[in-house]
C-alpha atoms as a PDB file:
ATOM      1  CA  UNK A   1    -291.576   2.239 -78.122  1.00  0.00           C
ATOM      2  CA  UNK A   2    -292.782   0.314 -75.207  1.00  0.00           C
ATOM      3  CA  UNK A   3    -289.279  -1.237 -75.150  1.00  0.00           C
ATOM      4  CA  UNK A   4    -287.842   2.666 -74.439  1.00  0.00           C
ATOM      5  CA  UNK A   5    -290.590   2.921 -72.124  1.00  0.00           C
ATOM      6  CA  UNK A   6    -289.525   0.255 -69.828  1.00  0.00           C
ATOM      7  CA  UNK A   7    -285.590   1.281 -70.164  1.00  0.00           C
ATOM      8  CA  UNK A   8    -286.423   4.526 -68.833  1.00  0.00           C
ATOM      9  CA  UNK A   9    -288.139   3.325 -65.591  1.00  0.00           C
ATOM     10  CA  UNK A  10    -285.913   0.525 -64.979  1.00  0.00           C
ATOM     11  CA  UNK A  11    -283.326   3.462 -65.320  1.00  0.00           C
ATOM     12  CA  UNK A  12    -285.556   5.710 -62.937  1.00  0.00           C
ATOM     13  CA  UNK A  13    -286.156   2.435 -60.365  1.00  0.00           C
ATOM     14  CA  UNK A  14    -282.546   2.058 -60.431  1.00  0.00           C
ATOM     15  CA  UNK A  15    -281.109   5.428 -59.887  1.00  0.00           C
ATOM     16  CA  UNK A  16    -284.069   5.939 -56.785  1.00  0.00           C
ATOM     17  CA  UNK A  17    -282.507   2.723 -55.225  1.00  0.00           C
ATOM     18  CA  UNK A  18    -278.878   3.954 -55.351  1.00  0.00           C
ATOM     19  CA  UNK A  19    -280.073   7.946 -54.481  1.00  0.00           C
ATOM     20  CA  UNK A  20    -280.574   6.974 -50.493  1.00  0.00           C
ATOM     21  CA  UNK A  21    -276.871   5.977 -50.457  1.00  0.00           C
ATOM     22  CA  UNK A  22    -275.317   9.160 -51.155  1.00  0.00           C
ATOM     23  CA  UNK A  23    -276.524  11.181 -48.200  1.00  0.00           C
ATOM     24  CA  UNK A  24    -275.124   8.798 -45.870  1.00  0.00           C
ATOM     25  CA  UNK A  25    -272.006   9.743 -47.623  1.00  0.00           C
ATOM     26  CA  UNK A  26    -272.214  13.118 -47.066  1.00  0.00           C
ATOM     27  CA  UNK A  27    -273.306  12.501 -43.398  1.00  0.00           C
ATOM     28  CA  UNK A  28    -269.848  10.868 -42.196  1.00  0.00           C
ATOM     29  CA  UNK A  29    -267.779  14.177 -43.985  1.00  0.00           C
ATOM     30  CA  UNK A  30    -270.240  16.323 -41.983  1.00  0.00           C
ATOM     31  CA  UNK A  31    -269.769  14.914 -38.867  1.00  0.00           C
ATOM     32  CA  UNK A  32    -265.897  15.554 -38.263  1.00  0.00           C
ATOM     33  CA  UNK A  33    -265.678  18.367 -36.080  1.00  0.00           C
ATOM     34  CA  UNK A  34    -263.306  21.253 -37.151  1.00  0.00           C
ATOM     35  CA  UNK A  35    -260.152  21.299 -34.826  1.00  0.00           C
ATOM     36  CA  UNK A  36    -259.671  24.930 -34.786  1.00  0.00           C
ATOM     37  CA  UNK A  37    -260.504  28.148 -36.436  1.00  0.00           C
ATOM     38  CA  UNK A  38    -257.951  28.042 -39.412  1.00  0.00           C
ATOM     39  CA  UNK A  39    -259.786  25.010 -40.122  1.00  0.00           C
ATOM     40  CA  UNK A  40    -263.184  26.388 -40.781  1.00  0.00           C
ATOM     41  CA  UNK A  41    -261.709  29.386 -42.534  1.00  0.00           C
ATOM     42  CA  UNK A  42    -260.095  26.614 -45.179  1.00  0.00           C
ATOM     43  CA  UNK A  43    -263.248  24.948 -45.555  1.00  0.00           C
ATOM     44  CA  UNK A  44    -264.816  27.917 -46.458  1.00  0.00           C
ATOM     45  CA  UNK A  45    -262.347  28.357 -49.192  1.00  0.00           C
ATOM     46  CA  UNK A  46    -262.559  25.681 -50.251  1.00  0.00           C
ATOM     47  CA  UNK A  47    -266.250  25.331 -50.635  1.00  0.00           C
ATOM     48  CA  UNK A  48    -266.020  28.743 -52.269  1.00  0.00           C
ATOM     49  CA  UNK A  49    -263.685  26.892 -54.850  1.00  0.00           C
ATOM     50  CA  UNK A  50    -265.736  23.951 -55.081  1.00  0.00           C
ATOM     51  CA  UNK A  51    -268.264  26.167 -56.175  1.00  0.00           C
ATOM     52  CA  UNK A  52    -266.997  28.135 -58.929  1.00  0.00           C
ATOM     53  CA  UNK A  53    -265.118  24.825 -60.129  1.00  0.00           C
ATOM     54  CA  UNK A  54    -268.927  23.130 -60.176  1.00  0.00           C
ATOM     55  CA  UNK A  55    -270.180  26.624 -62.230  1.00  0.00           C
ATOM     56  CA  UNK A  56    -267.530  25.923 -64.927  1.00  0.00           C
ATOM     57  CA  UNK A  57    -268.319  22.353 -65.284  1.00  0.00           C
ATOM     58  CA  UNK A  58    -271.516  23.098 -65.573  1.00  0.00           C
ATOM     59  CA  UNK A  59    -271.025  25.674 -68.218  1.00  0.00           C
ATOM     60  CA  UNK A  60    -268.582  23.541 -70.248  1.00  0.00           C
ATOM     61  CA  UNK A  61    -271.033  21.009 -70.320  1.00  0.00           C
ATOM     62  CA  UNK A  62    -274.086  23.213 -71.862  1.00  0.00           C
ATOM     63  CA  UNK A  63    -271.302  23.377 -74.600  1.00  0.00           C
ATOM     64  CA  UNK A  64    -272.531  19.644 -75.981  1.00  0.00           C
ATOM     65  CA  UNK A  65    -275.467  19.748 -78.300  1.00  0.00           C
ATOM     66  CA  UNK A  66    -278.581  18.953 -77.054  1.00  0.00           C
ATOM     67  CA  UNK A  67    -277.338  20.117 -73.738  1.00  0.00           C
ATOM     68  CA  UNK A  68    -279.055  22.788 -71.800  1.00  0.00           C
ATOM     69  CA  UNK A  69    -278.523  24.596 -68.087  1.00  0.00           C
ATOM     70  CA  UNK A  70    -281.167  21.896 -66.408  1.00  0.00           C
ATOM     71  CA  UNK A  71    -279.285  18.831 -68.207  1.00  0.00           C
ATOM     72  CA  UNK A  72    -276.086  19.866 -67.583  1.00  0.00           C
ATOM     73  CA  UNK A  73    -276.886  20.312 -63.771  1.00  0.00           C
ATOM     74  CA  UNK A  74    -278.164  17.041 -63.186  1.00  0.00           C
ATOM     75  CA  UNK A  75    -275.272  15.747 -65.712  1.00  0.00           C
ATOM     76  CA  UNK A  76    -273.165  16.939 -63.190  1.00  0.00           C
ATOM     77  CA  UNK A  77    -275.007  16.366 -59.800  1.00  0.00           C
ATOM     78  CA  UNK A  78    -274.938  12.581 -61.333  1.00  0.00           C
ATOM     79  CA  UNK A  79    -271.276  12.568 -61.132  1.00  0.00           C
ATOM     80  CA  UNK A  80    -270.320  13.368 -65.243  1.00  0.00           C
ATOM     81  CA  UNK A  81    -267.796  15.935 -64.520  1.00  0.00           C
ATOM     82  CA  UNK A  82    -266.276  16.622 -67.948  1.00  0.00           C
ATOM     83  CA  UNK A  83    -267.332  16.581 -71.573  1.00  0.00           C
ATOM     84  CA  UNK A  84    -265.586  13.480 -72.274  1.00  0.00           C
ATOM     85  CA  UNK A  85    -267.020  11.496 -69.464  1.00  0.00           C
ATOM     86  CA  UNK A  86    -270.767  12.479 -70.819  1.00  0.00           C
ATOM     87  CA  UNK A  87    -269.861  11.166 -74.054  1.00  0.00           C
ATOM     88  CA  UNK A  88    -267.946   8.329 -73.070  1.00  0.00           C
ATOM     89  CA  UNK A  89    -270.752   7.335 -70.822  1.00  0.00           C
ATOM     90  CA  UNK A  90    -272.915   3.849 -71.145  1.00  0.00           C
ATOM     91  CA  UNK A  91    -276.391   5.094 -72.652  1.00  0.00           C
ATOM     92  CA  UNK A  92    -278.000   2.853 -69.657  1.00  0.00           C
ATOM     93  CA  UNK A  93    -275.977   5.789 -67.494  1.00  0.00           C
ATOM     94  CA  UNK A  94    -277.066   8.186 -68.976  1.00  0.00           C
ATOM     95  CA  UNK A  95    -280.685   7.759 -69.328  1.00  0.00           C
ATOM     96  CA  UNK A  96    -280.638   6.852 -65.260  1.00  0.00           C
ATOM     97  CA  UNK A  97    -279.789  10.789 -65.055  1.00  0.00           C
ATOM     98  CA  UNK A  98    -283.202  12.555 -64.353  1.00  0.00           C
ATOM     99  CA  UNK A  99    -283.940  15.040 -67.252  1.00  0.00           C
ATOM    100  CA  UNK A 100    -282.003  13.109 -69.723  1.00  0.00           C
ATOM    101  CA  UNK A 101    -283.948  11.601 -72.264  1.00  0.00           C
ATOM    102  CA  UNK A 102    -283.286   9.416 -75.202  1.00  0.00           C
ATOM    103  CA  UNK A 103    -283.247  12.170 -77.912  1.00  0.00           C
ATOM    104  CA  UNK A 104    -280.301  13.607 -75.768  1.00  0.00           C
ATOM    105  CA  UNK A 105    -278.633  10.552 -75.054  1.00  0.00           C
ATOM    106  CA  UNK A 106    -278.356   9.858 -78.949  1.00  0.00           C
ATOM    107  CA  UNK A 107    -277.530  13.354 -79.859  1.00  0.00           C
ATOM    108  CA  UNK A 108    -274.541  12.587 -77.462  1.00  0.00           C
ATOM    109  CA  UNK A 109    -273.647   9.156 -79.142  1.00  0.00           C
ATOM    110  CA  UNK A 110    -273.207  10.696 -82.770  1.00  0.00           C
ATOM    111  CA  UNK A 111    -270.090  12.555 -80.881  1.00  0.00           C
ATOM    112  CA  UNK A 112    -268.230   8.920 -80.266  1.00  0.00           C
END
């Protein structure tokens, strides 16, 4: 038990290291300005498809057992698209994925 314990927080200590990354990320994309006004009018669109594309991941992901609205949005915030990439996921992965605990994480290796 104590064993789980400290997986889970060296999973949590990891995943906080790696978090302040990803912003930077996002930081370079946001700072291209847009050349004209067809441009911002795709990006729109496109964020408009991004969205309903994320809201059908999402939902195709509540469709594993175990696998709620809450999981399945962090699931897929933590970069699991698909079904298959859940379940073919390292358990060390998975458990780094805040609201994922072990009970779901072996409900998800009896699919392999």
């Amino acid at each position: 038990m104590i064993s789980k314990f400290l997986s889970k927080l060296k999973s949590i200590l990891f995943k906080s290291a790696v978090s302040p990354e990803t912003p930077l990320k996002k930081e370079k994309k946001a700072a291209k300005p847009a050349k004209t006004s067809k441009t911002k009018t795709k990006t729109k669109t496109k964020t408009k498809t991004k969205a309903v594309n994320s809201k059908k991941n999402i939902e195709t992901l509540t469709s594993l057992p175990g696998v709620g609205a809450k999981s399945a949005k962090a699931l897929y915030e933590a970069g699991f698209k698909t079904t298959k990439a859940v379940i073919a996921a390292d358990e060390k992965d998975l458990l780094a994925v805040s609201g994922v605990g072990i009970n779901l994480v072996k409900k998800l290796k009896k699919l392999k």
